[in-house]
N, C-alpha and C. Protein backbone atom coordinates (compact mmCIF):
# COMPACT_ATOMS: atom_id res chain seq x y z
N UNK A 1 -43.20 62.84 14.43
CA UNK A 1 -42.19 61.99 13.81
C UNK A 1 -42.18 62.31 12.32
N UNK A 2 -40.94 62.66 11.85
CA UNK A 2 -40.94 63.11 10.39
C UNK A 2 -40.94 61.58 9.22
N UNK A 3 -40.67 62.29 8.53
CA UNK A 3 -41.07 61.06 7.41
C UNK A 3 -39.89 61.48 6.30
N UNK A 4 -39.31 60.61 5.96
CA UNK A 4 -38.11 60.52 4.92
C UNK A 4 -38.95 60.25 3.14
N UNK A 5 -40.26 60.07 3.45
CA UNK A 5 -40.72 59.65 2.50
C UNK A 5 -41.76 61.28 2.10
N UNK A 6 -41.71 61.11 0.22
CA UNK A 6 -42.55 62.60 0.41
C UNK A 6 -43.95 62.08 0.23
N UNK A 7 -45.31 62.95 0.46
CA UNK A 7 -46.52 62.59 1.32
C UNK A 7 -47.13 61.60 -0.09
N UNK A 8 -46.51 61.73 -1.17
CA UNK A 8 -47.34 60.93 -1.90
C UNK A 8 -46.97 59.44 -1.39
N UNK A 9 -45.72 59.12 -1.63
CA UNK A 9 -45.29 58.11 -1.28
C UNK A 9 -45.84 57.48 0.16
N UNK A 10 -45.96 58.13 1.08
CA UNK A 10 -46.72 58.05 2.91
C UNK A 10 -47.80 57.80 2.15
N UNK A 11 -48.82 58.01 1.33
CA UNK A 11 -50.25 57.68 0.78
C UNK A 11 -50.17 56.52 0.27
N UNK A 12 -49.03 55.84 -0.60
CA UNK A 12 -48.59 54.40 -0.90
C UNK A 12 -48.41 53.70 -0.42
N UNK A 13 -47.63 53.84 0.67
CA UNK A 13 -47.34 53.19 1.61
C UNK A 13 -48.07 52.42 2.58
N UNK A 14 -48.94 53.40 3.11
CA UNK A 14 -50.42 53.48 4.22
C UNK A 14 -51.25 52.78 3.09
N UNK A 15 -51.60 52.96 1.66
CA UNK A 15 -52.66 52.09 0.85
C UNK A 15 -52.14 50.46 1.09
N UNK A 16 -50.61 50.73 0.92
CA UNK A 16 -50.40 49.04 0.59
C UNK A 16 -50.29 48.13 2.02
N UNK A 17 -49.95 48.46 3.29
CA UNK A 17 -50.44 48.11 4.31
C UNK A 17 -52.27 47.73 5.09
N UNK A 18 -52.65 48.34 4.27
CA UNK A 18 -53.83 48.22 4.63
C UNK A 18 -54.39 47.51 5.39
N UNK A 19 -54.73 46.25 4.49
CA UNK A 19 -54.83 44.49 4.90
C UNK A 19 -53.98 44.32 6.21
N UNK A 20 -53.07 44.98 6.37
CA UNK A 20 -52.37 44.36 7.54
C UNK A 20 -53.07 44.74 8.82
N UNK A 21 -54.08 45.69 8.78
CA UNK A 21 -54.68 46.25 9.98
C UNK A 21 -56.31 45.47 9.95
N UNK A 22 -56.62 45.27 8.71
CA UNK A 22 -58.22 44.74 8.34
C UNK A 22 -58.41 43.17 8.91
N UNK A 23 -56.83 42.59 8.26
CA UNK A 23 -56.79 41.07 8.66
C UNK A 23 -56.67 40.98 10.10
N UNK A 24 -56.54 41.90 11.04
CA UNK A 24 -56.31 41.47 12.38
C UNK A 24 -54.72 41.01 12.57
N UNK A 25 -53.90 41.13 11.43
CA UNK A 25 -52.46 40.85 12.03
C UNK A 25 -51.82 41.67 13.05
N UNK A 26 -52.42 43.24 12.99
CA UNK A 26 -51.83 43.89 14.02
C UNK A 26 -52.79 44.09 15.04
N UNK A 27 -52.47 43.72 16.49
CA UNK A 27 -53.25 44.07 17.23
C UNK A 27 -52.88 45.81 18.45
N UNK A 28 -53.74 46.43 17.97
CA UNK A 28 -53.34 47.94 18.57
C UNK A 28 -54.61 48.22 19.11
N UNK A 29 -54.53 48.83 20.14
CA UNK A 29 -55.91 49.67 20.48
C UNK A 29 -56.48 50.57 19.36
N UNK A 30 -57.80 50.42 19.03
CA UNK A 30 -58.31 51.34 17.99
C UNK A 30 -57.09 51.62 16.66
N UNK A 31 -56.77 50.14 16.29
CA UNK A 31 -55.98 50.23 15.08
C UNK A 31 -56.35 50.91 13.82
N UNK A 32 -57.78 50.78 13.73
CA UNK A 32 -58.71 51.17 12.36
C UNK A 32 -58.82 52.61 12.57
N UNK A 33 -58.99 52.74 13.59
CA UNK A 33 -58.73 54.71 13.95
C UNK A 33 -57.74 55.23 13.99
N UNK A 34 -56.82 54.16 14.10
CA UNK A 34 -55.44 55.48 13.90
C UNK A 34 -54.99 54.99 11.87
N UNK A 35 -55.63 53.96 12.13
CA UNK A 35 -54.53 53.64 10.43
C UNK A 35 -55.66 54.80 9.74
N UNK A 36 -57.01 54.86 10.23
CA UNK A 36 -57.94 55.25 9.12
C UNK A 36 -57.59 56.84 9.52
N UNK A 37 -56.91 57.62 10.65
CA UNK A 37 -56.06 59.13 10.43
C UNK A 37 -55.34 59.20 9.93
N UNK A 38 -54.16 58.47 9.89
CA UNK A 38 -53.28 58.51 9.47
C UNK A 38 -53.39 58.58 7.62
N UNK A 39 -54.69 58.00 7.53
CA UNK A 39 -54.90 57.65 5.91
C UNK A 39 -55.65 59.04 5.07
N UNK A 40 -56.21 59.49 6.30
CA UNK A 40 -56.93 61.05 5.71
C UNK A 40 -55.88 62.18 6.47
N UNK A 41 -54.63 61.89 7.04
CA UNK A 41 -53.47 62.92 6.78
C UNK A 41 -52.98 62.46 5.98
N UNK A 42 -52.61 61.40 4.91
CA UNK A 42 -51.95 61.46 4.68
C UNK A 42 -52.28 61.68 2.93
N UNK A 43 -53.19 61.66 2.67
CA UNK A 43 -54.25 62.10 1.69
C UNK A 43 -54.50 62.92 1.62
N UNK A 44 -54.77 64.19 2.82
CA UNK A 44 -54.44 65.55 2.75
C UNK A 44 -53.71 66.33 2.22
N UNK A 45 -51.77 65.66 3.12
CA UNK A 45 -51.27 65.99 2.44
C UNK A 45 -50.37 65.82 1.12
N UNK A 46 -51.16 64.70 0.28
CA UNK A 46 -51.11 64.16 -0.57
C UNK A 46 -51.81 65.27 -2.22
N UNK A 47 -52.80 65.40 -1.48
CA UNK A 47 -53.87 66.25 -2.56
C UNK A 47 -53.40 67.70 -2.30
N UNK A 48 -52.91 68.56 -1.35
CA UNK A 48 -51.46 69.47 -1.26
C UNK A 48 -50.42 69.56 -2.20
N UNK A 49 -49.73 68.14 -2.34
CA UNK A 49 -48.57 68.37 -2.95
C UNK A 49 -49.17 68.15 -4.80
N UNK A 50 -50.41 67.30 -5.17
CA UNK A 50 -50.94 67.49 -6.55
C UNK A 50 -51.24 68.76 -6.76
N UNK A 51 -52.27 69.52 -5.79
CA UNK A 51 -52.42 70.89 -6.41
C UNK A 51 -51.35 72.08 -6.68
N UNK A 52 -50.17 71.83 -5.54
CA UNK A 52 -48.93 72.70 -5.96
C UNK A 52 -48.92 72.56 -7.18
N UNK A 53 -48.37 70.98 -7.65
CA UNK A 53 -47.79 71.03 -8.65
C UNK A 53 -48.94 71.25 -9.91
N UNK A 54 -50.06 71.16 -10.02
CA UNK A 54 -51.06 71.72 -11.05
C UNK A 54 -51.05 73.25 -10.88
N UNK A 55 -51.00 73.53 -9.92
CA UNK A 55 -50.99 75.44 -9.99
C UNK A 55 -49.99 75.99 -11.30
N UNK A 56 -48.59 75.03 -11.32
CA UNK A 56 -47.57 75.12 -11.87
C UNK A 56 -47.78 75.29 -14.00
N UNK A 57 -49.13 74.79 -13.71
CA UNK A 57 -49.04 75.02 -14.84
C UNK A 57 -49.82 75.94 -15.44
N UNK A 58 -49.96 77.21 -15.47
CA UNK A 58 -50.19 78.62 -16.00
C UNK A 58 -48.54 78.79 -16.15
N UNK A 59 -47.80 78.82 -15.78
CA UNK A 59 -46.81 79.17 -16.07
C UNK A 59 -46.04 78.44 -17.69
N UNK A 60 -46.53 76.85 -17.94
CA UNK A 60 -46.17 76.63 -18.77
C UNK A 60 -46.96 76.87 -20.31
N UNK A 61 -48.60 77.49 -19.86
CA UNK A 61 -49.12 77.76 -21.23
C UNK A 61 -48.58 78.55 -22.07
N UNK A 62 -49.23 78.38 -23.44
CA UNK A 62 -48.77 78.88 -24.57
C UNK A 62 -47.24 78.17 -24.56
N UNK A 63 -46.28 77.75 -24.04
CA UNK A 63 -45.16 78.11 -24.02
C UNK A 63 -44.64 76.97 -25.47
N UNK A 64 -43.43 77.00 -25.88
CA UNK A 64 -42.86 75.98 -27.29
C UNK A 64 -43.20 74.55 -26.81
N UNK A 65 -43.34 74.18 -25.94
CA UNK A 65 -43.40 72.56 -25.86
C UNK A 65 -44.87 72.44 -24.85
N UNK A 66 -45.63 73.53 -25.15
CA UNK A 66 -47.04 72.46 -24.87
C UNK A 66 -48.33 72.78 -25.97
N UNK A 67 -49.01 71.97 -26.16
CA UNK A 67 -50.27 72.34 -26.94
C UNK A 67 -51.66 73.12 -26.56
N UNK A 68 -51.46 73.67 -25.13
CA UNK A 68 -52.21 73.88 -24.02
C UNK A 68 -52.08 75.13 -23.86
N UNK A 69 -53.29 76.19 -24.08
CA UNK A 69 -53.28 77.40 -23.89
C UNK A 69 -53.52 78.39 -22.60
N UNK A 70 -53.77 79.54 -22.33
CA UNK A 70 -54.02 79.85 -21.28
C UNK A 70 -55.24 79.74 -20.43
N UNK A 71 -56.75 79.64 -21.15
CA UNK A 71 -57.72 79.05 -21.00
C UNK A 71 -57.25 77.52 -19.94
N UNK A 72 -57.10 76.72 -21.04
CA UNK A 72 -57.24 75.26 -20.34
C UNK A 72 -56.22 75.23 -19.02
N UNK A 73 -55.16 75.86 -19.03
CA UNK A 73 -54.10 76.31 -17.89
C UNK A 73 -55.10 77.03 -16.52
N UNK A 74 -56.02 78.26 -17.02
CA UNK A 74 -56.49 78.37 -16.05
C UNK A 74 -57.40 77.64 -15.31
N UNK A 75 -58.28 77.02 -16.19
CA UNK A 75 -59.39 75.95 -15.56
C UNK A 75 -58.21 74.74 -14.74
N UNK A 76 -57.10 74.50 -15.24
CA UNK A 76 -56.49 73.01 -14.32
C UNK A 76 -56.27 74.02 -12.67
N UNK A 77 -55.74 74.99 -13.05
CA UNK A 77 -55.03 75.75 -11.82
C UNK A 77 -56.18 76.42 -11.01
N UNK A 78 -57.51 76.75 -11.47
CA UNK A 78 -58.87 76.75 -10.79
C UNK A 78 -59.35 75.03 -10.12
N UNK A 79 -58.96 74.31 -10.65
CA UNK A 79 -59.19 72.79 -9.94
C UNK A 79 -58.28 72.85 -8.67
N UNK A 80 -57.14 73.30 -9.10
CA UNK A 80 -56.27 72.74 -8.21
C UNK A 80 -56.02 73.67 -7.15
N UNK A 81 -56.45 75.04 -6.76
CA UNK A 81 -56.53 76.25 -5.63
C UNK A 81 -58.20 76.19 -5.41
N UNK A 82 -58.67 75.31 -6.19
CA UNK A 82 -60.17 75.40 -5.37
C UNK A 82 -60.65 74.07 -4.86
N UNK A 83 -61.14 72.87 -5.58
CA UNK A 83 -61.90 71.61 -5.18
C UNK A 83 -60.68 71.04 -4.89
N UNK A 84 -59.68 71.02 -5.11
CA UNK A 84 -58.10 70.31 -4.51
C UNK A 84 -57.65 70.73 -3.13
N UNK A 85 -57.83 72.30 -3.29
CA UNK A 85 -57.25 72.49 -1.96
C UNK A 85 -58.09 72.68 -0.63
N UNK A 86 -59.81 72.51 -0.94
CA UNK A 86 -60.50 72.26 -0.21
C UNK A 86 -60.73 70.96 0.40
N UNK A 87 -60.55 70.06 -0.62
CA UNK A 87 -60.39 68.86 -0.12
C UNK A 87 -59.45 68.40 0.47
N UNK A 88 -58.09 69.11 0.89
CA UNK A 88 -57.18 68.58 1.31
C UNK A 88 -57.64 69.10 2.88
N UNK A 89 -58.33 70.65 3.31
CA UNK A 89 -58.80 71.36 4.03
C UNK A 89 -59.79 70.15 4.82
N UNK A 90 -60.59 69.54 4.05
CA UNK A 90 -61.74 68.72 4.23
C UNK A 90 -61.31 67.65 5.23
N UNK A 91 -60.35 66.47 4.35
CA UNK A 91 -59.56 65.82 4.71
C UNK A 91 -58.73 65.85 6.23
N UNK A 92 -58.52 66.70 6.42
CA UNK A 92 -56.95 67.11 7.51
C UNK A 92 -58.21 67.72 8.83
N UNK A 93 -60.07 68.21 8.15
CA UNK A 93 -60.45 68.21 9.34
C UNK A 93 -61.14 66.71 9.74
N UNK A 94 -61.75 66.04 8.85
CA UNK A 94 -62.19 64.47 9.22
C UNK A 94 -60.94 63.83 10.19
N UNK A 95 -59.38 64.13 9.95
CA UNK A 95 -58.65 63.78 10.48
C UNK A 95 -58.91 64.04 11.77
N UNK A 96 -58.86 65.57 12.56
CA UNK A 96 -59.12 65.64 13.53
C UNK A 96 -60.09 65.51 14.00
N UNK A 97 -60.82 65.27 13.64
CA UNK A 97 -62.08 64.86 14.03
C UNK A 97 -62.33 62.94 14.58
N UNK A 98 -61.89 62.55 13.58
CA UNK A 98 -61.71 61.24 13.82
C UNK A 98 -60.71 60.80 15.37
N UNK A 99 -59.80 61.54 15.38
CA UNK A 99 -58.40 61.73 16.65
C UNK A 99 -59.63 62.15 17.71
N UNK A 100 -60.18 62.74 17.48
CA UNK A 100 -61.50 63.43 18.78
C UNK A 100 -62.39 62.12 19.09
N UNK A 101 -63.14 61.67 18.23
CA UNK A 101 -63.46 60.32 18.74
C UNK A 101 -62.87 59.18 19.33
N UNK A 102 -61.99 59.22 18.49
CA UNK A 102 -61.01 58.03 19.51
C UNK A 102 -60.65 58.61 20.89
N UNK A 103 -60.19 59.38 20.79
CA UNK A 103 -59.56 60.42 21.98
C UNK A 103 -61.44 60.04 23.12
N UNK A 104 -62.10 60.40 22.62
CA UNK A 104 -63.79 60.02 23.37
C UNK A 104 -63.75 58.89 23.90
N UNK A 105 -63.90 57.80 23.05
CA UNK A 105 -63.90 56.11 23.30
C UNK A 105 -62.71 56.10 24.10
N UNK A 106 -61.73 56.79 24.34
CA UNK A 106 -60.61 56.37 24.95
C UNK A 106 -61.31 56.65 26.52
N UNK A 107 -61.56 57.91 26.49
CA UNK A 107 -62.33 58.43 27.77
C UNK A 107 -63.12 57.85 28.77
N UNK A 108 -64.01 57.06 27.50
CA UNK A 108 -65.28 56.53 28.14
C UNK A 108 -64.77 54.83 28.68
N UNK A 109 -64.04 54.63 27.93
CA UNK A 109 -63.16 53.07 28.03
C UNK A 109 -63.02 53.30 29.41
N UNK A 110 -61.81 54.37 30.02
CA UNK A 110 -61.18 54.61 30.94
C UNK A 110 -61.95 54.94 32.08
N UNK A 111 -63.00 55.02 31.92
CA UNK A 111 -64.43 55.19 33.25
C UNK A 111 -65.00 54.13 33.93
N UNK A 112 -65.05 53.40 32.76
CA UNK A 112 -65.67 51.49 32.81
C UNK A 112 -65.01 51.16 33.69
């Protein structure tokens, strides 16, 4: 199911709902497992769309309207193709991983 919203916004969204799954207002099978995937996809691809846009900036060093040279340009754009985009890597596998447990408990439920 696509999303009209872009992934930062899906990360806002899913934060500000939260409570609605903690308080027990929604009742779903393994609600906390799917809200809590849904929250490390969507944080994945959340920390994706920050590092694009930090890569972006080597392109603007040195340039007339920043104070920021090529040095400090490369260290942001080394953050953001390395500990950014591993963590999004990180993220998106806890995801499946988490979908595998539930997917388990679902299993073992279904034996009982």
């Amino acid at each position: 199911m696509g999303s009209s919203l872009d992934p930062v916004e899906v990360l806002a969204a899913l934060v500000a709902i939260d409570g609605v799954y903690s308080n027990d207002l929604v009742v779903l099978p393994h609600a906390e497992d799917r809200f809590t995937t849904r929250l490390l996809e969507a944080s994945a691809d959340a920390v994706r769309v920050i590092s694009k846009h930090l890569s972006y900036v080597k392109d603007l060093a040195g340039g007339p309207d920043t104070s920021f040279n090529e040095a400090f340009a490369a260290r942001v754009t080394e953050l953001a193709d390395g500990p950014l985009a591993q963590m999004s890597d990180d993220l998106t596998s806890q995801a499946q991983q988490l979908a595998k447990l539930q997917q388990n408990a679902d299993e073992i439920e279904s034996d009982e």
